[in-house]
C-alpha atoms as a PDB file:
ATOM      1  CA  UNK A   1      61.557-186.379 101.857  1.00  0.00           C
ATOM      2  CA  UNK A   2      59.427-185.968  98.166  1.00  0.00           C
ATOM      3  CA  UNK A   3      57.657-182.979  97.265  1.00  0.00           C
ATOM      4  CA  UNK A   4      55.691-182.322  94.776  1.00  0.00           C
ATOM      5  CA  UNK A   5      56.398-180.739  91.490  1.00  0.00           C
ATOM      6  CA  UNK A   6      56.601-176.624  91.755  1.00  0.00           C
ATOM      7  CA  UNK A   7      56.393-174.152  88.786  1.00  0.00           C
ATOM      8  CA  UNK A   8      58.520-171.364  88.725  1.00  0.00           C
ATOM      9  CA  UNK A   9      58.414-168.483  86.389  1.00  0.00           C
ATOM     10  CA  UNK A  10      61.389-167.494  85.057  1.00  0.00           C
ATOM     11  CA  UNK A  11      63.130-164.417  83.056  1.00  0.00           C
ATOM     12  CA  UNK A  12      63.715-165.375  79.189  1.00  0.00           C
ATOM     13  CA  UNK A  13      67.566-166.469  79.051  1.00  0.00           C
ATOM     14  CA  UNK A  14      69.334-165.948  75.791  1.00  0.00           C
ATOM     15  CA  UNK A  15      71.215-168.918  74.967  1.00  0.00           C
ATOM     16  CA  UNK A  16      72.610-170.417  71.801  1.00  0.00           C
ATOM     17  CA  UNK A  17      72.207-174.555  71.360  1.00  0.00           C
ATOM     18  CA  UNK A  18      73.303-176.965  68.960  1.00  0.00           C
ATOM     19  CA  UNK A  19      70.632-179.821  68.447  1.00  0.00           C
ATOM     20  CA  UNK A  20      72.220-183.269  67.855  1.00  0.00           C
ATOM     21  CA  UNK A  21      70.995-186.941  67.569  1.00  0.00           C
ATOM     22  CA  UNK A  22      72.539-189.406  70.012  1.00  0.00           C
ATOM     23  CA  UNK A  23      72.300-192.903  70.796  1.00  0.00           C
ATOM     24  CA  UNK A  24      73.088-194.100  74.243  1.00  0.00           C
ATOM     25  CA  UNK A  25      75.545-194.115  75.844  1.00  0.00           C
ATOM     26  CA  UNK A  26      76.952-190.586  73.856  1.00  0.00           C
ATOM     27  CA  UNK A  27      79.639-189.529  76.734  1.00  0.00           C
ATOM     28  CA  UNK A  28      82.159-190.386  74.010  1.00  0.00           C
ATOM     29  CA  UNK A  29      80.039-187.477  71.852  1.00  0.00           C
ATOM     30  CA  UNK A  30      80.349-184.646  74.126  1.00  0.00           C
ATOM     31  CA  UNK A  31      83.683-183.400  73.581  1.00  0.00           C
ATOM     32  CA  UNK A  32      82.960-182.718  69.918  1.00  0.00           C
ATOM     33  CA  UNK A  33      79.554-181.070  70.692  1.00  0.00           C
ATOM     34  CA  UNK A  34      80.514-178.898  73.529  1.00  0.00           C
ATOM     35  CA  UNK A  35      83.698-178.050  70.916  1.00  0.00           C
ATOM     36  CA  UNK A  36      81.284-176.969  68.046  1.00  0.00           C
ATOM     37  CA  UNK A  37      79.362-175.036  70.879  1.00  0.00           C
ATOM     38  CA  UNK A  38      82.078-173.191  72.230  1.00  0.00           C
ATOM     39  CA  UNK A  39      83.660-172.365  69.006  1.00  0.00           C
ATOM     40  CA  UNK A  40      80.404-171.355  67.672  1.00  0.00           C
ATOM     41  CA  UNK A  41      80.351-168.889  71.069  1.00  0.00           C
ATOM     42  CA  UNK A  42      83.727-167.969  70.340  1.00  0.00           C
ATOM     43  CA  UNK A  43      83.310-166.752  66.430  1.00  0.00           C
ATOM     44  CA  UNK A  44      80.287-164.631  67.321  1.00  0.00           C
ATOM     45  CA  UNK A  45      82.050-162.731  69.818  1.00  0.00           C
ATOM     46  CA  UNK A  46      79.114-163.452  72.134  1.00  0.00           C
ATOM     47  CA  UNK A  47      80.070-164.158  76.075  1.00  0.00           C
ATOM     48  CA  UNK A  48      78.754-166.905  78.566  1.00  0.00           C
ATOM     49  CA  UNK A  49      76.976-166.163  81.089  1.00  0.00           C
ATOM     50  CA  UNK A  50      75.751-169.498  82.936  1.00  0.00           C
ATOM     51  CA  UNK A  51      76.629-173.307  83.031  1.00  0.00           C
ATOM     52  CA  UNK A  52      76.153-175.789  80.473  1.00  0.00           C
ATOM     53  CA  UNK A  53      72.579-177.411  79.915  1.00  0.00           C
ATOM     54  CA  UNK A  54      71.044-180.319  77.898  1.00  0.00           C
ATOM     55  CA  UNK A  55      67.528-180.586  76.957  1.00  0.00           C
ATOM     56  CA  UNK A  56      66.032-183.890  75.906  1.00  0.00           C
ATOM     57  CA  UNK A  57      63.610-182.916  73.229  1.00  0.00           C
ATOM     58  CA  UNK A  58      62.514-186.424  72.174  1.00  0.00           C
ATOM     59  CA  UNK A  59      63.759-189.751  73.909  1.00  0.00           C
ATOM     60  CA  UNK A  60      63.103-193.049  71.364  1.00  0.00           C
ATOM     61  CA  UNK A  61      65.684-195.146  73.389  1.00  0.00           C
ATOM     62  CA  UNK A  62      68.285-195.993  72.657  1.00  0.00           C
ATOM     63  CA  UNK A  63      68.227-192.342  71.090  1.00  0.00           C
ATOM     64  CA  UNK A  64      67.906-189.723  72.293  1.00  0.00           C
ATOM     65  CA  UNK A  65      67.105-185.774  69.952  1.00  0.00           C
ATOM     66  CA  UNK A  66      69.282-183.441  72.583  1.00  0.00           C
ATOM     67  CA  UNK A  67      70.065-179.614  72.477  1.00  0.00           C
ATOM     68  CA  UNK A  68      73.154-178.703  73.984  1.00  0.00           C
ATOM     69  CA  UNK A  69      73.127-175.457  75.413  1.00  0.00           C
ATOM     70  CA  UNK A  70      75.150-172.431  77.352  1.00  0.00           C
ATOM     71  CA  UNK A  71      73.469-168.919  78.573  1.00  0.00           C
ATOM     72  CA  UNK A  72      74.792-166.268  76.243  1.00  0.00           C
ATOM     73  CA  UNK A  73      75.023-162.489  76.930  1.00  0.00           C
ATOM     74  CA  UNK A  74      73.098-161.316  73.875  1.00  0.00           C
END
């Protein structure tokens, strides 16, 4: 069954993101961004504290402006 749309107010999450540009399909791509993520993470000493998450920002197809994204502790 459909429902409609809810809003839910949420806590701000600190999270760092690296924006990229990617044309469709980019599953080739994610290796290398998740690897600049996480070594970004890594080389700030900073900890994760959720899942991954991408957030379309703009969608031209076939591409695609994305941020990349992982809840940090600080």
């Amino acid at each position: 069954m459909l429902t409609l749309p809810t809003i839910i107010d949420r806590p701000a999450l600190p999270y760092v993101a690296v924006k990229r540009t990617v044309t469709l399909p980019f599953d080739d791509q994610v290796p290398s961004i998740l690897g600049d993520l996480f070594d970004f993470i890594s080389a700030s000493g900073l900890r994760e504290t959720g899942p991954v998450h991408f957030k379309h920002n703009v969608v031209v197809m076939p591409e695609l402006e994305m941020e990349f994204a992982v809840p940090v502790d600080e």
